[in-house]
Protein backbone atom coordinates (compact mmCIF):
# COMPACT_ATOMS: atom_id res chain seq x y z
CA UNK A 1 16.10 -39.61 -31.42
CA UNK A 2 19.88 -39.71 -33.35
CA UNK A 3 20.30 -37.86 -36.59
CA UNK A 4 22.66 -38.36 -38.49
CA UNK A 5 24.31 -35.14 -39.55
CA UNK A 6 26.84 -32.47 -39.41
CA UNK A 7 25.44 -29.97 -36.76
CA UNK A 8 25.99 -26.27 -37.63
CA UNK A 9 28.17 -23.38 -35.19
CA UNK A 10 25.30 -22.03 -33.65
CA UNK A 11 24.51 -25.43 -32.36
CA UNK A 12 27.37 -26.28 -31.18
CA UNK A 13 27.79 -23.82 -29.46
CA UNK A 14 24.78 -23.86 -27.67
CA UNK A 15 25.72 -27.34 -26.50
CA UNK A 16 28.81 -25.88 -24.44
CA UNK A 17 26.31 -23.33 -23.20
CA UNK A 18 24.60 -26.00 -21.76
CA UNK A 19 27.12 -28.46 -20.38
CA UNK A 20 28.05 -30.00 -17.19
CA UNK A 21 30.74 -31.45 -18.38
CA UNK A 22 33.30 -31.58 -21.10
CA UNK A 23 35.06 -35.41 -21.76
CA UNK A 24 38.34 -34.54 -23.09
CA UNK A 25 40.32 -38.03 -21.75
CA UNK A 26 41.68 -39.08 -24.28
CA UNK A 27 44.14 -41.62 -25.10
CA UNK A 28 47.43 -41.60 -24.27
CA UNK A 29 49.09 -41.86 -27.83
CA UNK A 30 47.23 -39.08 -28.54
CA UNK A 31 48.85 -36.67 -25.63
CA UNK A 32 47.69 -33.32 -27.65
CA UNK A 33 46.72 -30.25 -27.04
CA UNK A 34 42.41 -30.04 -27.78
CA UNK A 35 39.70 -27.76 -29.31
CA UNK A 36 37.20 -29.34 -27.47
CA UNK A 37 39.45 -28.24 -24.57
CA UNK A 38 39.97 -24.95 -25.03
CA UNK A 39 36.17 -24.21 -25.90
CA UNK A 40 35.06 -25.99 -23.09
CA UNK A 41 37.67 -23.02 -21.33
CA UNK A 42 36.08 -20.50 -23.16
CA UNK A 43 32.62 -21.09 -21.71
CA UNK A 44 33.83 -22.16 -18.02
CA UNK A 45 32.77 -25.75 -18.89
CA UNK A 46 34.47 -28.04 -16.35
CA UNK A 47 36.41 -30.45 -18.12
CA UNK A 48 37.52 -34.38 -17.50
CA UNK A 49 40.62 -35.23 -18.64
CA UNK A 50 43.06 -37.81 -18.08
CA UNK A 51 45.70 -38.23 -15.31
CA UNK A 52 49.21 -36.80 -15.66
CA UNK A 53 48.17 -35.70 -19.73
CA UNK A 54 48.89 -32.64 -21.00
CA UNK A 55 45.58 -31.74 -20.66
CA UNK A 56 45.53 -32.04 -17.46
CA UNK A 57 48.80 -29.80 -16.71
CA UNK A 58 46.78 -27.07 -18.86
CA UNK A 59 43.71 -27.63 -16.76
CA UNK A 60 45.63 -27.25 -13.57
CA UNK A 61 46.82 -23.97 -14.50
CA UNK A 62 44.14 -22.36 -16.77
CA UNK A 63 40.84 -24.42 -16.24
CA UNK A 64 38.66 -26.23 -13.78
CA UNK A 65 37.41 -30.17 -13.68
CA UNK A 66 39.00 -33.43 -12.67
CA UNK A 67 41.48 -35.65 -14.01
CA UNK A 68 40.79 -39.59 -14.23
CA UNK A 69 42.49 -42.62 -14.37
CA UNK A 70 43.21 -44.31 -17.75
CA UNK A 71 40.86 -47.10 -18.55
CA UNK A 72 39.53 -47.61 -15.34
CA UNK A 73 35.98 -46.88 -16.09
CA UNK A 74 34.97 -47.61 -12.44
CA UNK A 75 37.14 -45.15 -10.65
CA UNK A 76 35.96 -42.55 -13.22
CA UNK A 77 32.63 -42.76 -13.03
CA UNK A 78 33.48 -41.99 -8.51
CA UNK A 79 34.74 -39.03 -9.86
CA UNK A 80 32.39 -37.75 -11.69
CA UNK A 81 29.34 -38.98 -9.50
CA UNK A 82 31.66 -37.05 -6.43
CA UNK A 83 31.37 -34.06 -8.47
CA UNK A 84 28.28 -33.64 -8.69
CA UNK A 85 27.45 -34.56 -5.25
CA UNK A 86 29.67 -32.32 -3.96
CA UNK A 87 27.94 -29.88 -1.91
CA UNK A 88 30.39 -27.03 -2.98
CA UNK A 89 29.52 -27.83 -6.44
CA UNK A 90 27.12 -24.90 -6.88
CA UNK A 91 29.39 -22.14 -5.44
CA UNK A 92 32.81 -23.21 -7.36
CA UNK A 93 33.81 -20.53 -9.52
CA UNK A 94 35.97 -21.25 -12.51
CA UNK A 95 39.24 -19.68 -12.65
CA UNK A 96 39.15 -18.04 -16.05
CA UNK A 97 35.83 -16.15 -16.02
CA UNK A 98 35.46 -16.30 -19.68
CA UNK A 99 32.30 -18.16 -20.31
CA UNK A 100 30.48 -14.94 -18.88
CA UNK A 101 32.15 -12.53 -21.10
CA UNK A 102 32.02 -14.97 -23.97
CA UNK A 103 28.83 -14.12 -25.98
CA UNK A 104 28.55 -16.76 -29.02
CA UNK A 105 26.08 -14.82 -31.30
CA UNK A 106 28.89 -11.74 -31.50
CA UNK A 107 31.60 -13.87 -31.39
CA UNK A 108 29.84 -15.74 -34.91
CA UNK A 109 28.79 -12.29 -35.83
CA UNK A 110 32.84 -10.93 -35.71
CA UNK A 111 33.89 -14.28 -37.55
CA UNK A 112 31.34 -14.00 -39.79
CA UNK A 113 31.97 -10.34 -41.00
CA UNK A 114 35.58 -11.14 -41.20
CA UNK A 115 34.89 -13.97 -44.01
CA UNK A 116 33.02 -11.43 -45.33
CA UNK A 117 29.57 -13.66 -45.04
């Protein structure tokens, strides 16, 4: 099922509650900082980013994932299916411990109270 619309914060953010994963590889050109990044952080989501990006000096240092090569869909997708198949994969901790002292409803409650909503 695809519908086409703008999903709201709550849903969102239950999405990242959810994840595996979080894609962040992103072109080189575009060698930036990312908000899908950072959230993914913010609720120990393990991201995938690409090799010797920016991104991927901030995950070495404040996150957890992989990084890939740059359009080489093949060699990706070993990296990924070796994550999950790795046995350790249930045990690994993520560095920042933020995702279980993130809690989204009072987070959106805070925000929302400051807009004055």
């Amino acid at each position: 099922i695809v519908e086409h619309r703008m999903i709201d914060d709550d849903e969102l953010l239950s999405l990242y509650s959810v994840a595996d994963l979080s894609w962040c590889c992103y072109a080189p050109e575009r060698d930036i900082s990312s908000g899908v990044f950072g959230r993914s952080l913010q609720f120990d989501v393990p991201t995938i980013v690409r090799e010797n990006s920016l991104l991927q000096r901030q995950m070495d240092e404040f996150g957890f994932g992989m990084a890939v090569p740059w359009q080489q869909p093949d060699a990706a997708a070993e990296h990924i299916v070796a994550w999950f198949d790795e046995p350790a994969r249930e045990t690994r901790k993520p560095p920042t411990g933020l995702g279980n002292e993130f809690n989204a409803e009072t987070e959106l409650r805070k925000l929302r109270m400051l807009l004055g909503q």
